[in-house]
C-alpha atoms as a PDB file:
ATOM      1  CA  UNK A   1      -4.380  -7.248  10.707  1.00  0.00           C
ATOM      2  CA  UNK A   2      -5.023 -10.926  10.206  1.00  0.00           C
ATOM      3  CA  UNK A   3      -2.553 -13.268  12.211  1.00  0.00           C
ATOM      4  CA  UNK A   4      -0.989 -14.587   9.185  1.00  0.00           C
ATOM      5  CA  UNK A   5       0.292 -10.970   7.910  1.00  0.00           C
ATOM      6  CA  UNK A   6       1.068  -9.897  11.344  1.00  0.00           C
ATOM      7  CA  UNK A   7       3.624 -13.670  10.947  1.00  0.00           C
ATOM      8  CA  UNK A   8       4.333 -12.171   7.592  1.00  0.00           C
ATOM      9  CA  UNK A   9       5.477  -8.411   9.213  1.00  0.00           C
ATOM     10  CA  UNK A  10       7.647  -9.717  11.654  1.00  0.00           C
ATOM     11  CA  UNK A  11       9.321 -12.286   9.491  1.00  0.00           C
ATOM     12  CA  UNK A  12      10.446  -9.950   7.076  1.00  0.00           C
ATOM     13  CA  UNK A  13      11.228  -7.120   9.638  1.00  0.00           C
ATOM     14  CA  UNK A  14      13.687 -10.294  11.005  1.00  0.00           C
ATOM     15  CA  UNK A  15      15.221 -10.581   7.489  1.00  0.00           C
ATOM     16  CA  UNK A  16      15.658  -6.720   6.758  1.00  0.00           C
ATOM     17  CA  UNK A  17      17.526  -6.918  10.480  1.00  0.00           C
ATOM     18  CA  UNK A  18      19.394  -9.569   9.480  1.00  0.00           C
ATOM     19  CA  UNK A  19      20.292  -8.485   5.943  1.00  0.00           C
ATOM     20  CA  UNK A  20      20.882  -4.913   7.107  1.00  0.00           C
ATOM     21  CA  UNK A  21      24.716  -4.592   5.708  1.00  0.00           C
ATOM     22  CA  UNK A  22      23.825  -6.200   2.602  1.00  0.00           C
ATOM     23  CA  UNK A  23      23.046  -4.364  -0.160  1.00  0.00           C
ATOM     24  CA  UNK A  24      19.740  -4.838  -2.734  1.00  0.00           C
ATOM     25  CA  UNK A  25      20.821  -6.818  -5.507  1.00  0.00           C
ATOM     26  CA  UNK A  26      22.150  -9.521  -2.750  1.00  0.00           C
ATOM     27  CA  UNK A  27      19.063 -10.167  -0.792  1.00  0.00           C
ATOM     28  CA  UNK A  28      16.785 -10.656  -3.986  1.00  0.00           C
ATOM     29  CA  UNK A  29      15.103 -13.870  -3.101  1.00  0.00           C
ATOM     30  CA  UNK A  30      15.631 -16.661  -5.154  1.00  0.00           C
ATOM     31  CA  UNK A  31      12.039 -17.105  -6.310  1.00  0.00           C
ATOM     32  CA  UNK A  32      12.429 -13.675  -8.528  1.00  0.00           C
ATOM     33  CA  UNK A  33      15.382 -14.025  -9.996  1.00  0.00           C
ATOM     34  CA  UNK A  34      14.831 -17.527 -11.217  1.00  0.00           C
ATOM     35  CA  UNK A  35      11.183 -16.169 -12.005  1.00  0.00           C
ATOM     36  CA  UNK A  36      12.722 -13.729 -14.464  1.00  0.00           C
ATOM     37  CA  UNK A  37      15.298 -16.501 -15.665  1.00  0.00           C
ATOM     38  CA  UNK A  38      13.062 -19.341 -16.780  1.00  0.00           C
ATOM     39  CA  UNK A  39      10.202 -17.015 -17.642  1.00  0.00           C
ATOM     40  CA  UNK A  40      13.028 -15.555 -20.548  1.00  0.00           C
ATOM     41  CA  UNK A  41      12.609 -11.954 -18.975  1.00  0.00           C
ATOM     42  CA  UNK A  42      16.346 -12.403 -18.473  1.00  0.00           C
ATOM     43  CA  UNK A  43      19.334 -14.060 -20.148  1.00  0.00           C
ATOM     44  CA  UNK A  44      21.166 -14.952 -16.542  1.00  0.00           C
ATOM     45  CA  UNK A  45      20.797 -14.714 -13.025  1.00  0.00           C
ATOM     46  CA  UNK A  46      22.751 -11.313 -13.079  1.00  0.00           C
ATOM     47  CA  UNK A  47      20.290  -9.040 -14.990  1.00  0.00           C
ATOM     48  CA  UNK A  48      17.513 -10.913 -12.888  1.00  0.00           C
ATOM     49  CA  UNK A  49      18.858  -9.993  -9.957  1.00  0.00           C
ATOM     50  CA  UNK A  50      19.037  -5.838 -10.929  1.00  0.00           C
ATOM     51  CA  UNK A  51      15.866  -6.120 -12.858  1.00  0.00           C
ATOM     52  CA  UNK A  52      14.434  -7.207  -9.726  1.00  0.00           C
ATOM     53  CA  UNK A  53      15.873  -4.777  -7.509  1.00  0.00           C
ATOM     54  CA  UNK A  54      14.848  -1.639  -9.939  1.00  0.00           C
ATOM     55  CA  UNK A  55      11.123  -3.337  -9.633  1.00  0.00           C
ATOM     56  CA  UNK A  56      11.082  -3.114  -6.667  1.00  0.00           C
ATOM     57  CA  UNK A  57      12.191   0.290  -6.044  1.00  0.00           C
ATOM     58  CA  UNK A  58       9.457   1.694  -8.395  1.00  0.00           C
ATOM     59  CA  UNK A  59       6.804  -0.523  -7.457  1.00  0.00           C
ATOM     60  CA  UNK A  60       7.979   0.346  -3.759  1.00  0.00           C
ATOM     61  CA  UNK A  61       7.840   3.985  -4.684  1.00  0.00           C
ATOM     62  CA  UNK A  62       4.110   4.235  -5.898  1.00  0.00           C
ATOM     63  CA  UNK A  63       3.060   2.095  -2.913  1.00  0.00           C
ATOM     64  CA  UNK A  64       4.880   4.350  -0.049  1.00  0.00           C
ATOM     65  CA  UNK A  65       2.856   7.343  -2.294  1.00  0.00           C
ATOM     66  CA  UNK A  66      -0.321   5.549  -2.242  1.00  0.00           C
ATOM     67  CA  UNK A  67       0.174   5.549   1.438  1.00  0.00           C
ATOM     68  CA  UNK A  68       1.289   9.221   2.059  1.00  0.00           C
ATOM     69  CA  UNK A  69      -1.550  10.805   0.467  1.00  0.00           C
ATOM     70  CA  UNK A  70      -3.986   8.551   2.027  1.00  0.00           C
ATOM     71  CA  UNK A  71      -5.108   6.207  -1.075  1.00  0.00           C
ATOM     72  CA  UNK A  72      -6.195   2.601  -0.943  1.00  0.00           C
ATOM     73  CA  UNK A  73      -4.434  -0.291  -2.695  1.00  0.00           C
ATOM     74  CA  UNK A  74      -4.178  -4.146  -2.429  1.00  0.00           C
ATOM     75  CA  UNK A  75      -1.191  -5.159  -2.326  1.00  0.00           C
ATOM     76  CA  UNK A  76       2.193  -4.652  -3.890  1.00  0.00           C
ATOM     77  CA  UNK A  77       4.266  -6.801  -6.392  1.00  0.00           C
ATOM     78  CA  UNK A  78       7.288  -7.470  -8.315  1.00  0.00           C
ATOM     79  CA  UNK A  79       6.045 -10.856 -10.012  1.00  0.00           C
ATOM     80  CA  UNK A  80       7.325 -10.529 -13.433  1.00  0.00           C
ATOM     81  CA  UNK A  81       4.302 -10.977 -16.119  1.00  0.00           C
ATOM     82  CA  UNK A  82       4.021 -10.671 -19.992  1.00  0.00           C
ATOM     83  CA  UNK A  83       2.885  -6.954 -19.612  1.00  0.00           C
ATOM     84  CA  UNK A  84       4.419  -6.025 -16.215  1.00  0.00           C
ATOM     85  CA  UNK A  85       7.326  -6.074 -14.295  1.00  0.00           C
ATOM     86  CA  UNK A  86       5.531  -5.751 -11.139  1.00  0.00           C
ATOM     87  CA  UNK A  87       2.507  -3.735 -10.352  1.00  0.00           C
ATOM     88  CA  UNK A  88       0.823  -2.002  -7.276  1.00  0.00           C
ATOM     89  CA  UNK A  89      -3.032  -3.727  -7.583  1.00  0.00           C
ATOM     90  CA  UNK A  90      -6.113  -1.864  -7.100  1.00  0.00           C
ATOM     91  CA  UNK A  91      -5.199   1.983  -6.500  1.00  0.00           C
ATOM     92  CA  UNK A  92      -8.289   3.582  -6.035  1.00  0.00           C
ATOM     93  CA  UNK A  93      -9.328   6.791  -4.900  1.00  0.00           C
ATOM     94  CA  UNK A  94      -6.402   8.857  -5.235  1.00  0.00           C
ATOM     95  CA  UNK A  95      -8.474  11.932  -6.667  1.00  0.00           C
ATOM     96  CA  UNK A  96      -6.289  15.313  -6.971  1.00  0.00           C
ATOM     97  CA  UNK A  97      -3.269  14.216  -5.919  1.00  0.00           C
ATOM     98  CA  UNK A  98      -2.960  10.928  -8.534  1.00  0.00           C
ATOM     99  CA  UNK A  99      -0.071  12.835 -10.227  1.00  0.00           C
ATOM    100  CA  UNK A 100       1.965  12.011  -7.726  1.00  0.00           C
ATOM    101  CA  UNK A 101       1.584   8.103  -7.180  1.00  0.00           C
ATOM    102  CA  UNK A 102       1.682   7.990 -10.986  1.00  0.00           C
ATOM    103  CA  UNK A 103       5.090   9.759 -10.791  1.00  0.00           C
ATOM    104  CA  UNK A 104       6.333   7.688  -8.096  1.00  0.00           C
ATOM    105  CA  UNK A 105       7.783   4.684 -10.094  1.00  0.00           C
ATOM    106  CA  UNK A 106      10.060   6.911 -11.603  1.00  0.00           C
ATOM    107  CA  UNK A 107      10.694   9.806  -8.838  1.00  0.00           C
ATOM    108  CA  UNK A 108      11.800   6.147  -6.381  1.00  0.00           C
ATOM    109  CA  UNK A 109      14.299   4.091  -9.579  1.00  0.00           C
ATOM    110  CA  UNK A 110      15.745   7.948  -9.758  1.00  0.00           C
ATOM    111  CA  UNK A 111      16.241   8.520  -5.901  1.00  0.00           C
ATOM    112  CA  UNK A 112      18.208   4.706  -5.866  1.00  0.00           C
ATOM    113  CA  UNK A 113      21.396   6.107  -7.415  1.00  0.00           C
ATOM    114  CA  UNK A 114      20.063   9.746  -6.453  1.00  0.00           C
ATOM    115  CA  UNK A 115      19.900  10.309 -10.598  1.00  0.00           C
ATOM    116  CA  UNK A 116      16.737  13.014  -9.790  1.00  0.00           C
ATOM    117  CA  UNK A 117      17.079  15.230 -13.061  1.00  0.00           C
ATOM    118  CA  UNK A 118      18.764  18.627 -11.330  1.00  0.00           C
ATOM    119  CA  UNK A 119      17.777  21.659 -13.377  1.00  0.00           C
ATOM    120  CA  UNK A 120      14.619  22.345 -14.905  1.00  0.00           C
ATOM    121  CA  UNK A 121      15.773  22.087 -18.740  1.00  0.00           C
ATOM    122  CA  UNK A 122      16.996  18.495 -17.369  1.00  0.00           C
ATOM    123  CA  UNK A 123      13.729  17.946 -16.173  1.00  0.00           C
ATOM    124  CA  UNK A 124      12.246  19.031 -19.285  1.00  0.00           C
ATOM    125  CA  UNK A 125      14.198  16.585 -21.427  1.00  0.00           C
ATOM    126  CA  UNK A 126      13.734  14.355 -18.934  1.00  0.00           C
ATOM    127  CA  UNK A 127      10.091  14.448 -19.388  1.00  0.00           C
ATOM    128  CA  UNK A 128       9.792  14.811 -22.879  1.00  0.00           C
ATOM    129  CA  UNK A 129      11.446  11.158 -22.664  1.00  0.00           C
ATOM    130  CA  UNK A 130       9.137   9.601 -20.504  1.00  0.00           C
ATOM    131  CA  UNK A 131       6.984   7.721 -22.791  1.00  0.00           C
ATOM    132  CA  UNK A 132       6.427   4.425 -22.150  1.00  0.00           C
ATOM    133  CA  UNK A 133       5.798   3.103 -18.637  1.00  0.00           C
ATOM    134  CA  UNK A 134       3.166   0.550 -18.219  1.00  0.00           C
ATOM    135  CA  UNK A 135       0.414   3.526 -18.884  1.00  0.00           C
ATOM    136  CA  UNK A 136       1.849   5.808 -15.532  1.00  0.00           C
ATOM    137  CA  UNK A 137       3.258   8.608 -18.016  1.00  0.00           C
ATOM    138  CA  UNK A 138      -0.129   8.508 -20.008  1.00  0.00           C
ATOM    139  CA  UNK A 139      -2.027   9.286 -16.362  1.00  0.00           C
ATOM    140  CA  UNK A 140       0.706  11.232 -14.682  1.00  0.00           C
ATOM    141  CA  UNK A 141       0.276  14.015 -18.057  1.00  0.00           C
ATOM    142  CA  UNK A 142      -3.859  13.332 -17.759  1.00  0.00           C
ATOM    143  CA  UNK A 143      -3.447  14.189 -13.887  1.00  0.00           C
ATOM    144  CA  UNK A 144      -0.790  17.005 -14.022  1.00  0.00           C
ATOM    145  CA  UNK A 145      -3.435  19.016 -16.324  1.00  0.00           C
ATOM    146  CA  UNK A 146      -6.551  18.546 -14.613  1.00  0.00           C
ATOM    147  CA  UNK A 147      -4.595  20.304 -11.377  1.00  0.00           C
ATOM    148  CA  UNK A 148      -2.091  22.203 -12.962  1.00  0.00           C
ATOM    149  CA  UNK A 149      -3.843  23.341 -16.394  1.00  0.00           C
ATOM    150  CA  UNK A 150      -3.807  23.249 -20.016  1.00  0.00           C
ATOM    151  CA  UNK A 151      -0.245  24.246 -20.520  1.00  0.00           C
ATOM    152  CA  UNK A 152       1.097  20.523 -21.131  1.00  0.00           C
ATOM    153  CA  UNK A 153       4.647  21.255 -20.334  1.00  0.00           C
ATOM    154  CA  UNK A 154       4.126  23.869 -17.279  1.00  0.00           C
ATOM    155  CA  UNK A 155       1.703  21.368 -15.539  1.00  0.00           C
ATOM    156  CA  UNK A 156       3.945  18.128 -16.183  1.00  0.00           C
ATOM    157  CA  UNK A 157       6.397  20.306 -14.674  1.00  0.00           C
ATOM    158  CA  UNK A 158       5.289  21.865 -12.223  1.00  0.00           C
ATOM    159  CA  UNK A 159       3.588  18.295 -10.836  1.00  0.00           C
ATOM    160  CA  UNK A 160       7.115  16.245 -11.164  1.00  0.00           C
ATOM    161  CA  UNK A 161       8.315  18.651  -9.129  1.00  0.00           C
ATOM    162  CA  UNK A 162       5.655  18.781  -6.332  1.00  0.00           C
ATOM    163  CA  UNK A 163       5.888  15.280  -6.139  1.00  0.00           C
ATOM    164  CA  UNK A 164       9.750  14.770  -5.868  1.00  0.00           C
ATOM    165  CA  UNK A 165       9.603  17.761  -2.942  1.00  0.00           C
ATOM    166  CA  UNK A 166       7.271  15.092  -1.158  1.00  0.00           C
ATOM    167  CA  UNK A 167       8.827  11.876  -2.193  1.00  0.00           C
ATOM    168  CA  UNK A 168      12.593  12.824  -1.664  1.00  0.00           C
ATOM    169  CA  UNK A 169      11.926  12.732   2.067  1.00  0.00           C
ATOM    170  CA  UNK A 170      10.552   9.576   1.741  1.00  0.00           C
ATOM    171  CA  UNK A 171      13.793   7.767   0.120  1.00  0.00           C
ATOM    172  CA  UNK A 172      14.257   5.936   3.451  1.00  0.00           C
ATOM    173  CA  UNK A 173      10.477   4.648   3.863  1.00  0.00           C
ATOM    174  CA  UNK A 174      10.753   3.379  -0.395  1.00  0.00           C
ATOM    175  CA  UNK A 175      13.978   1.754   0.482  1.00  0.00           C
ATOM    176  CA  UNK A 176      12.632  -0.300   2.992  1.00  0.00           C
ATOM    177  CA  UNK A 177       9.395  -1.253   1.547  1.00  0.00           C
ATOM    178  CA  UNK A 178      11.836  -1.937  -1.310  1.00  0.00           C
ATOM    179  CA  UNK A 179      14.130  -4.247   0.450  1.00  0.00           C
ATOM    180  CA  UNK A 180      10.425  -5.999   2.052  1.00  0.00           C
ATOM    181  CA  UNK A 181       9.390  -6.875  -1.812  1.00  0.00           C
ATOM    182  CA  UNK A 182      13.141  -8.229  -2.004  1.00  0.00           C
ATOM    183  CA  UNK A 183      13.366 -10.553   0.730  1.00  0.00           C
ATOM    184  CA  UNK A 184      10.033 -11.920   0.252  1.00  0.00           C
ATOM    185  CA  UNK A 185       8.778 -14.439  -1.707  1.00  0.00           C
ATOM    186  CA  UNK A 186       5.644 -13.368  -2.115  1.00  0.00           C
ATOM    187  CA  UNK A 187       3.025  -9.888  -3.112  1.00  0.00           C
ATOM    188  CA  UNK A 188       2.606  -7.681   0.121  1.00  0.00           C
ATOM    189  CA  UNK A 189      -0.587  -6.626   0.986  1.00  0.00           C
ATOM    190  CA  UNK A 190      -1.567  -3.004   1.934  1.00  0.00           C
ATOM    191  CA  UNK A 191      -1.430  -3.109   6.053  1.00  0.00           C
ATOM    192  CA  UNK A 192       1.837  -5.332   5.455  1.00  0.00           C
ATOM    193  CA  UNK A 193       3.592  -2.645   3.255  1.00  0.00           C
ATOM    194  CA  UNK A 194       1.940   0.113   5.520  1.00  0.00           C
ATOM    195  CA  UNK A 195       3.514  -1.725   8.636  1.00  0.00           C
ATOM    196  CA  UNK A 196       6.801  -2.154   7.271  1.00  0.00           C
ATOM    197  CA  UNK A 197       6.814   1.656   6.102  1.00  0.00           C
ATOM    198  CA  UNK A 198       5.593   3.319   9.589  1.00  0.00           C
ATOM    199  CA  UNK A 199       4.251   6.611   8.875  1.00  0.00           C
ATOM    200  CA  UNK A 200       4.719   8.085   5.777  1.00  0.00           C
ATOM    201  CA  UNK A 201       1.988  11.245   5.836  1.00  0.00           C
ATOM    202  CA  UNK A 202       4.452  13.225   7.153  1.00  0.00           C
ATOM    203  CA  UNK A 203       5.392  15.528   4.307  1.00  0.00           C
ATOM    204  CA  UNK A 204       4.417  19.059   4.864  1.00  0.00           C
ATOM    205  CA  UNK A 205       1.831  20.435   2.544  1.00  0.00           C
ATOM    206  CA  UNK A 206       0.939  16.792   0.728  1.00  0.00           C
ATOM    207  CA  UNK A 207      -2.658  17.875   0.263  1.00  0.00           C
ATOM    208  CA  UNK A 208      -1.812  21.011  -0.912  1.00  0.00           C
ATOM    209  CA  UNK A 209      -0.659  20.979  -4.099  1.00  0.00           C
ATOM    210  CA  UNK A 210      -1.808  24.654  -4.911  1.00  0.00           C
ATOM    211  CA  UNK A 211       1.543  25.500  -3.008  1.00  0.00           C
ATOM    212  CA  UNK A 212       3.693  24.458  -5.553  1.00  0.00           C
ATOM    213  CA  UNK A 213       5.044  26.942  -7.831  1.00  0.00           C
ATOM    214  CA  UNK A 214       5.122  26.529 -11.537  1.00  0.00           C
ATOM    215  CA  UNK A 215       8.394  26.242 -13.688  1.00  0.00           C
ATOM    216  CA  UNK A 216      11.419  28.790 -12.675  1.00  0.00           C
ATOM    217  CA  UNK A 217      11.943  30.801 -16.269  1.00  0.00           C
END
């Protein structure tokens, strides 16, 4: 790791320390809320300020995925554009298993107010809602049936729930990489979000997805 990230790591490892009682929406750094002010992604400083803290958590969520099943990305961000609220840049390489950092945006807003949809006709409605989402519902379904099969609603199914059995565990890891893209002021690159996240390929089974059983009828 260059010098100037390893500056960067222990900087905002300092701040998390420092911030450690307070909780999300007051450690936003200034630069995003008043990005999503004047840019007129938000009326006040208020909705900034939560807009930026559910970024984060999804953004944080498909990163901490990327690095649990071993996939390659550039950095992580919550910089507010025309077509994006944030974005994880330059995920390549995730081959079987890009289901599940396609579901992770969601699976990591969901496990903030632990909102996880409990039974599976939740989780059907839940998914038959999931529509629009900067193109990650579009690949999740493409994913989910080249591993889980042609049944559209079985393999959406039985993918979500693959992926929240290996995410869940993880809630600790998103919220910190969260709280990182928070505090500061600027995109993380990989080896700073993998520092800040220790290890993460820890969940049992992660390259196995042929475990998972299908929907419970």
């Amino acid at each position: 790791m260059k010098p100037s990230r390893q500056r960067d790591v222990a900087s905002i490892r300092a701040e998390l320390a420092r911030l450690a009682r307070y909780d999300d929406e007051s450690i936003v750094h200034d630069r995003w809320i008043r990005q999503r002010y004047d840019g007129g992604y938000a009326v006040s400083f208020v909705p900034a300020r939560t807009a930026a803290v559910v970024t984060a958590w999804h953004e944080a969520g498909h990163a901490v995925a990327a690095l649990a099943v071993g996939t390659d990305f550039r950095s992580a961000s919550i910089y507010h554009a025309r077509d994006s609220a944030g974005r994880v840049h330059g995920i390549r390489g995730a081959g079987e298993l890009a289901f599940v950092i396609d579901a992770a945006g969601q699976i990591a807003e969901l496990l903030r107010d632990w909102t996880l949809p409990g039974s599976d006709d939740e989780l059907r409605a839940w998914l038959a809602g999931w529509k629009s989402d900067g193109g990650d519902a579009r690949r999740f379904r493409r994913a989910s049936a080249a591993r889980f099969g042609p049944d559209r609603r079985a393999a959406e199914h039985a993918a979500w729930r693959y992926s929240e059995q290996r995410l869940t565990p993880l809630r600790l890891v998103i919220r910190e990489v969260a709280r990182a893209l928070l505090v500061h002021p600027r995109p993380l690159p990989r080896d700073v979000v993998a520092a800040i996240a220790g290890p993460v390929r820890v969940a049992a089974g992660m390259s196995d997805p042929s475990a998972t059983m299908g929907p419970s009828t």
